[in-house]
N, C-alpha and C. Protein backbone atom coordinates (compact mmCIF):
# COMPACT_ATOMS: atom_id res chain seq x y z
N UNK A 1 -27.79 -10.92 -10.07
CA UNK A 1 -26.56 -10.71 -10.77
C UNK A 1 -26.85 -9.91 -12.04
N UNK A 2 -25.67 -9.28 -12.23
CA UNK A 2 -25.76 -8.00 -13.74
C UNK A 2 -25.03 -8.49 -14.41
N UNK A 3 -25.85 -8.81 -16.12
CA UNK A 3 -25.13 -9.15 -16.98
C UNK A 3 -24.35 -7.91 -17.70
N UNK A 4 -23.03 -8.17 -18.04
CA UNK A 4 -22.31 -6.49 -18.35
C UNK A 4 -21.44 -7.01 -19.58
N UNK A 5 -21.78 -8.70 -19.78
CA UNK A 5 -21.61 -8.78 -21.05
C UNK A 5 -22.29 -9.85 -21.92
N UNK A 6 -22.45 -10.14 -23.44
CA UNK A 6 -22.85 -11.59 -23.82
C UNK A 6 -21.88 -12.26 -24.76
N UNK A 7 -21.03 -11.25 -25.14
CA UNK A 7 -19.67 -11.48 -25.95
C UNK A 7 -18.61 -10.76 -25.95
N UNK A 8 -17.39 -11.46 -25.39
CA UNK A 8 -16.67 -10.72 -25.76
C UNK A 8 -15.08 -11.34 -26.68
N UNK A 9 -15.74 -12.54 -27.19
CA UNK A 9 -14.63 -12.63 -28.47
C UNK A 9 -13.55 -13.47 -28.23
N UNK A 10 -13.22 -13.77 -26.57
CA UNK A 10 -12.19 -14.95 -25.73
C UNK A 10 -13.14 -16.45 -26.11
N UNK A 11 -11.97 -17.24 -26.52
CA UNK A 11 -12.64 -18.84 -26.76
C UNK A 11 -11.29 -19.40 -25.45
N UNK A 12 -12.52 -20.43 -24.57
CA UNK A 12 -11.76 -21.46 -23.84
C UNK A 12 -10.30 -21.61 -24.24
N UNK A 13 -9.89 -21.97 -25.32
CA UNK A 13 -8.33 -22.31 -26.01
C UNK A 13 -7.65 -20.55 -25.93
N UNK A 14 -8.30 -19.58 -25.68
CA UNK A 14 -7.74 -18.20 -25.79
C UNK A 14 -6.70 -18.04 -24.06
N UNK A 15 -7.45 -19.10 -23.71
CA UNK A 15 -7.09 -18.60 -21.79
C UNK A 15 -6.23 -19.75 -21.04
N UNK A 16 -5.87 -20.96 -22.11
CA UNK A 16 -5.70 -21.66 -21.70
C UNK A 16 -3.66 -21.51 -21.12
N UNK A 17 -3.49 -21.51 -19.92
CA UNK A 17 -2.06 -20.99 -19.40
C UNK A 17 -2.00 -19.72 -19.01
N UNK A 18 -3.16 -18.78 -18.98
CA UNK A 18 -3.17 -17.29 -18.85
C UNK A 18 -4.29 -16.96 -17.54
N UNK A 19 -3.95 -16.07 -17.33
CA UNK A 19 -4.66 -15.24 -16.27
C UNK A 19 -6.54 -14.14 -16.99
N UNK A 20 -7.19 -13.98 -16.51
CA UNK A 20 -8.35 -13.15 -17.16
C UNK A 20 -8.49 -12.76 -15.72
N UNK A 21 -8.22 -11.48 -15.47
CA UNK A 21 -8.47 -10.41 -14.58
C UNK A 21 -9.59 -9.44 -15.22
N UNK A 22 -10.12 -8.68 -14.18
CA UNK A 22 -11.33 -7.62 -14.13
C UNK A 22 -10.80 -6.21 -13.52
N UNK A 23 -10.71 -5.52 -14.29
CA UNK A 23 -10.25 -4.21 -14.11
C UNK A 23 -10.83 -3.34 -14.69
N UNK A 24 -10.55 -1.48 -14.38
CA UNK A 24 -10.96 -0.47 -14.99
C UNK A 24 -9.82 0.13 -15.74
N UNK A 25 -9.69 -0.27 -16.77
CA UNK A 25 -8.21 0.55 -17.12
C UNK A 25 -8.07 1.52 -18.57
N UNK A 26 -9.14 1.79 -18.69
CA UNK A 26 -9.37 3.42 -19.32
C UNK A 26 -10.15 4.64 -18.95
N UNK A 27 -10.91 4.47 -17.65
CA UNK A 27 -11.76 5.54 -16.89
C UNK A 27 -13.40 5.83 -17.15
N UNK A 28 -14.08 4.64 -18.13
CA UNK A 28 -14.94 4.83 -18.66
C UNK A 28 -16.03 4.39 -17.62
N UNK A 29 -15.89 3.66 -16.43
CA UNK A 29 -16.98 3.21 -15.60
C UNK A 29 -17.22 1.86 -15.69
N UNK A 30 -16.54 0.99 -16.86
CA UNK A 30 -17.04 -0.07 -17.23
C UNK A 30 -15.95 -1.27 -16.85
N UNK A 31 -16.58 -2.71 -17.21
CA UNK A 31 -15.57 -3.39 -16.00
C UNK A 31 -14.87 -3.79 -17.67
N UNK A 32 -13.71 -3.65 -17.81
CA UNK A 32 -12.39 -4.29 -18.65
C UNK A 32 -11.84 -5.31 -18.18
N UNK A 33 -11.31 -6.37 -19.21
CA UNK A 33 -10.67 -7.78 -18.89
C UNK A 33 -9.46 -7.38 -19.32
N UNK A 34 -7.93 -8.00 -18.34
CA UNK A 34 -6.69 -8.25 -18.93
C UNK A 34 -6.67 -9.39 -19.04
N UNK A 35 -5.84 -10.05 -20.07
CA UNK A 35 -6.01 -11.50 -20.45
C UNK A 35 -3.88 -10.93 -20.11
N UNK A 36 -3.30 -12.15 -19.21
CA UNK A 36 -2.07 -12.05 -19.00
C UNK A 36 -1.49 -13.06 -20.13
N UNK A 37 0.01 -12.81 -20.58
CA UNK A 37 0.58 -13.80 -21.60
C UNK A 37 0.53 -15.53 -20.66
N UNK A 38 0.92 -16.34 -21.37
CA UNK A 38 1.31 -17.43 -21.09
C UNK A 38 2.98 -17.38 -20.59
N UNK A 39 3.33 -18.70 -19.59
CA UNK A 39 4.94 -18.10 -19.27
C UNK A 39 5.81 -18.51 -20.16
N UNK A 40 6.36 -16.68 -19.88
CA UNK A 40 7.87 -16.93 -21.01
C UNK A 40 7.81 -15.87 -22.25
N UNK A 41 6.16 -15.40 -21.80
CA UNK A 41 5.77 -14.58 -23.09
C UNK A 41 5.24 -13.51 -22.57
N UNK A 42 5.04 -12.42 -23.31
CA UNK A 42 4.99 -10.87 -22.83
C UNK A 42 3.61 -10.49 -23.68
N UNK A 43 2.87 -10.94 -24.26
CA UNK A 43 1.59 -10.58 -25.15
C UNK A 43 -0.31 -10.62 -23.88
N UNK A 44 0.68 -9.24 -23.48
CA UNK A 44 -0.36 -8.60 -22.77
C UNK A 44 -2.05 -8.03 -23.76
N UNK A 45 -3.01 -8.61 -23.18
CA UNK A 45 -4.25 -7.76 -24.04
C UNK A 45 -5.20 -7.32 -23.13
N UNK A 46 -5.89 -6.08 -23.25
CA UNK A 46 -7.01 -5.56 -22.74
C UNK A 46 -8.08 -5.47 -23.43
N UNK A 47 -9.19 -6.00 -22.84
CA UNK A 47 -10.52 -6.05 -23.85
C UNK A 47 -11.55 -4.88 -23.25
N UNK A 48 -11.25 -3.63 -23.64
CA UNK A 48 -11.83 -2.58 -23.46
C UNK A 48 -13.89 -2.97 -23.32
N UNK A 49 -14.56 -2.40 -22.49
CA UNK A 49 -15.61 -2.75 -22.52
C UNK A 49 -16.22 -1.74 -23.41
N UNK A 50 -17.21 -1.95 -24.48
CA UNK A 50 -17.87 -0.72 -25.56
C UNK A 50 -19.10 -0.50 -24.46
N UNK A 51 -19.18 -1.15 -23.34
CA UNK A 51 -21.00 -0.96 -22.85
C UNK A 51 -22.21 -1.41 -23.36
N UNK A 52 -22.11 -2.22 -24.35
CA UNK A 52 -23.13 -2.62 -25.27
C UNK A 52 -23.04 -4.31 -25.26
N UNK A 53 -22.16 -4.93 -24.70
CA UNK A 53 -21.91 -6.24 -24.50
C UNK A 53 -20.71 -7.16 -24.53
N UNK A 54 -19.71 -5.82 -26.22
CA UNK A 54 -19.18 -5.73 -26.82
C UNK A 54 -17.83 -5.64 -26.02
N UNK A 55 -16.57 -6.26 -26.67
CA UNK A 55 -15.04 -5.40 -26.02
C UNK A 55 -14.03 -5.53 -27.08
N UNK A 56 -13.21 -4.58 -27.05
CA UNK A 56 -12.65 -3.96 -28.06
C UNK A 56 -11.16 -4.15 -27.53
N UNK A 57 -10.94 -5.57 -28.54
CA UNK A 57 -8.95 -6.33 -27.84
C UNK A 57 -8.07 -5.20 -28.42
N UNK A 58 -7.19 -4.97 -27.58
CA UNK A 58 -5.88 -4.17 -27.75
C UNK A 58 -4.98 -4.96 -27.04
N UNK A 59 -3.37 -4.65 -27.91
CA UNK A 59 -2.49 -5.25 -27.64
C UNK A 59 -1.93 -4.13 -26.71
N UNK A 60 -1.08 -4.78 -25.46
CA UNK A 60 -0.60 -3.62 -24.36
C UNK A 60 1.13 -4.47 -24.10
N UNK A 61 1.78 -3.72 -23.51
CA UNK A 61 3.04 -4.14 -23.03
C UNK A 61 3.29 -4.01 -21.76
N UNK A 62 3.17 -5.22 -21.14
CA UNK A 62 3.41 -4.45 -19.05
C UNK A 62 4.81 -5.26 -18.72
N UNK A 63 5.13 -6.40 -19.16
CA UNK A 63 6.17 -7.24 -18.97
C UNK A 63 6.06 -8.60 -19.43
N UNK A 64 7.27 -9.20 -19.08
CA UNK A 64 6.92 -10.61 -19.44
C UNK A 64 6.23 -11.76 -18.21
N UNK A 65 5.92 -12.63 -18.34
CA UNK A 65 5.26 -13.52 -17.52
C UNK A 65 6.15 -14.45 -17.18
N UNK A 66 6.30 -14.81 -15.96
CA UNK A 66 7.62 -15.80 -15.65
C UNK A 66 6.59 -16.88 -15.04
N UNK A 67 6.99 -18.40 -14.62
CA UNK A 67 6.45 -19.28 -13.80
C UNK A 67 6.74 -18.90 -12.65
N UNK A 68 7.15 -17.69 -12.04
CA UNK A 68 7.44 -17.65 -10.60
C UNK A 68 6.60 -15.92 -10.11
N UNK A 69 5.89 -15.28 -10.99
CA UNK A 69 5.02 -14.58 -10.88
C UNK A 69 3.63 -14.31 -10.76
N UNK A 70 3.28 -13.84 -10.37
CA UNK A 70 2.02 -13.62 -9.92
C UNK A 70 1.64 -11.72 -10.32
N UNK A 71 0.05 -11.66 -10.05
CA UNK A 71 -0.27 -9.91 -9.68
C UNK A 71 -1.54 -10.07 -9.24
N UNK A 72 -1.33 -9.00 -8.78
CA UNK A 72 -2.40 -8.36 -8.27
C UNK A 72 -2.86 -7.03 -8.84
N UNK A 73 -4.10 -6.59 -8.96
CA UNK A 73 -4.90 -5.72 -9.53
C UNK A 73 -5.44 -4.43 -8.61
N UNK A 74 -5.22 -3.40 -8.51
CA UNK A 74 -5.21 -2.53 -7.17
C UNK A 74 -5.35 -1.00 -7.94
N UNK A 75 -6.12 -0.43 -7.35
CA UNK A 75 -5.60 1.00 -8.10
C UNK A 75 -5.04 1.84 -6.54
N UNK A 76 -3.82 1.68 -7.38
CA UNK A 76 -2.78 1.94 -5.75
C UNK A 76 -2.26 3.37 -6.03
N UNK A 77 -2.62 4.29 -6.80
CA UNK A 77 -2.64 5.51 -6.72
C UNK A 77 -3.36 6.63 -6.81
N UNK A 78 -4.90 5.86 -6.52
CA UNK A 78 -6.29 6.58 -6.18
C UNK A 78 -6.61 7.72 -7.72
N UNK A 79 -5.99 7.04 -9.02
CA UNK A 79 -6.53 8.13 -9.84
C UNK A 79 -7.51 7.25 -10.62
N UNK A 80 -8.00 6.65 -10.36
CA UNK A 80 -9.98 5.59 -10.76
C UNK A 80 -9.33 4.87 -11.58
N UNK A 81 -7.80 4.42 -11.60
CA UNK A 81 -7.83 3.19 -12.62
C UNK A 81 -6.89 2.42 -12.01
N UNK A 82 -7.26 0.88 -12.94
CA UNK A 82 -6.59 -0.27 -12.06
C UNK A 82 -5.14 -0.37 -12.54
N UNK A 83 -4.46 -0.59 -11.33
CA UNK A 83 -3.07 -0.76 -11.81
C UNK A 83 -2.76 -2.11 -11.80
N UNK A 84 -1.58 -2.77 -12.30
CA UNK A 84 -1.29 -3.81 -12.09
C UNK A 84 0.21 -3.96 -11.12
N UNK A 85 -0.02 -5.06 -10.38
CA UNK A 85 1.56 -5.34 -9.53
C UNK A 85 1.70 -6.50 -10.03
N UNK A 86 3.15 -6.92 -10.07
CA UNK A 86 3.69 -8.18 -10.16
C UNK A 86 4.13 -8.30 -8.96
N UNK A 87 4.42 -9.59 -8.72
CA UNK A 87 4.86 -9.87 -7.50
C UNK A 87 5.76 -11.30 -7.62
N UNK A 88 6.59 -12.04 -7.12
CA UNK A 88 7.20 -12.86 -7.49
C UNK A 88 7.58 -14.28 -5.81
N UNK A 89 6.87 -14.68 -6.73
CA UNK A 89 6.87 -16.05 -5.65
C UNK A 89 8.07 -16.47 -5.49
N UNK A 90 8.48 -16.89 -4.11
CA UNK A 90 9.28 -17.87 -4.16
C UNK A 90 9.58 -18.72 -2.80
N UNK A 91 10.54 -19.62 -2.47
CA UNK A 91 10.33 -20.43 -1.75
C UNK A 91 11.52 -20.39 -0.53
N UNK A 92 11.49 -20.31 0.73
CA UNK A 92 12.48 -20.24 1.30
C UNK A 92 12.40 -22.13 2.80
N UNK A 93 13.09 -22.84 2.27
CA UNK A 93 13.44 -23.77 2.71
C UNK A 93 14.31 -23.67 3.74
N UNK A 94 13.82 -23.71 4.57
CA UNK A 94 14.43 -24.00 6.08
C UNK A 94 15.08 -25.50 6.54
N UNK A 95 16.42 -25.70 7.38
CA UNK A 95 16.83 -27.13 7.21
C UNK A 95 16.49 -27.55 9.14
């Protein structure tokens, strides 16, 4: 296994209700974390990777986070970066 980081600045209490995805989402080669809001809240962050161990938090805007959403991480338009999908759960009850 490759270590590609030793800090990057997220504490346990940072993630707690949120999503931490692995993506490429500035073109640099390096693997980037999205940390998703908690639900109800829209405080999207990307922790840019510096390559040195290091990641560099930015605040981003993709949407808000509902309890009935989900995503997925895809680069679904083949230009080397990760996109994000939402997708939205729900339940269909049959009688």
């Amino acid at each position: 296994m490759r270590q590609v980081a030793f800090y990057s600045g997220l504490k346990r209490a940072d993630l707690d209700g949120r999503e931490l995805m692995i993506g490429e989402f500035n073109g640099d080669g390096k693997p980037d974390f999205l940390l998703s809001p908690k639900v109800n809240a829209s405080d999207w962050y990307i922790y840019y990777s510096m390559g040195n161990g290091q990641f560099d938090k930015v605040s981003t805007s993709i949407c808000t986070h509902y309890s009935t959403c989900n995503y997925i991480l895809q680069d679904v338009n083949s230009d080397g970066l990760t996109d994000v999908i939402q997708y939205i759960n729900t339940t269909v009850t049959t009688g």
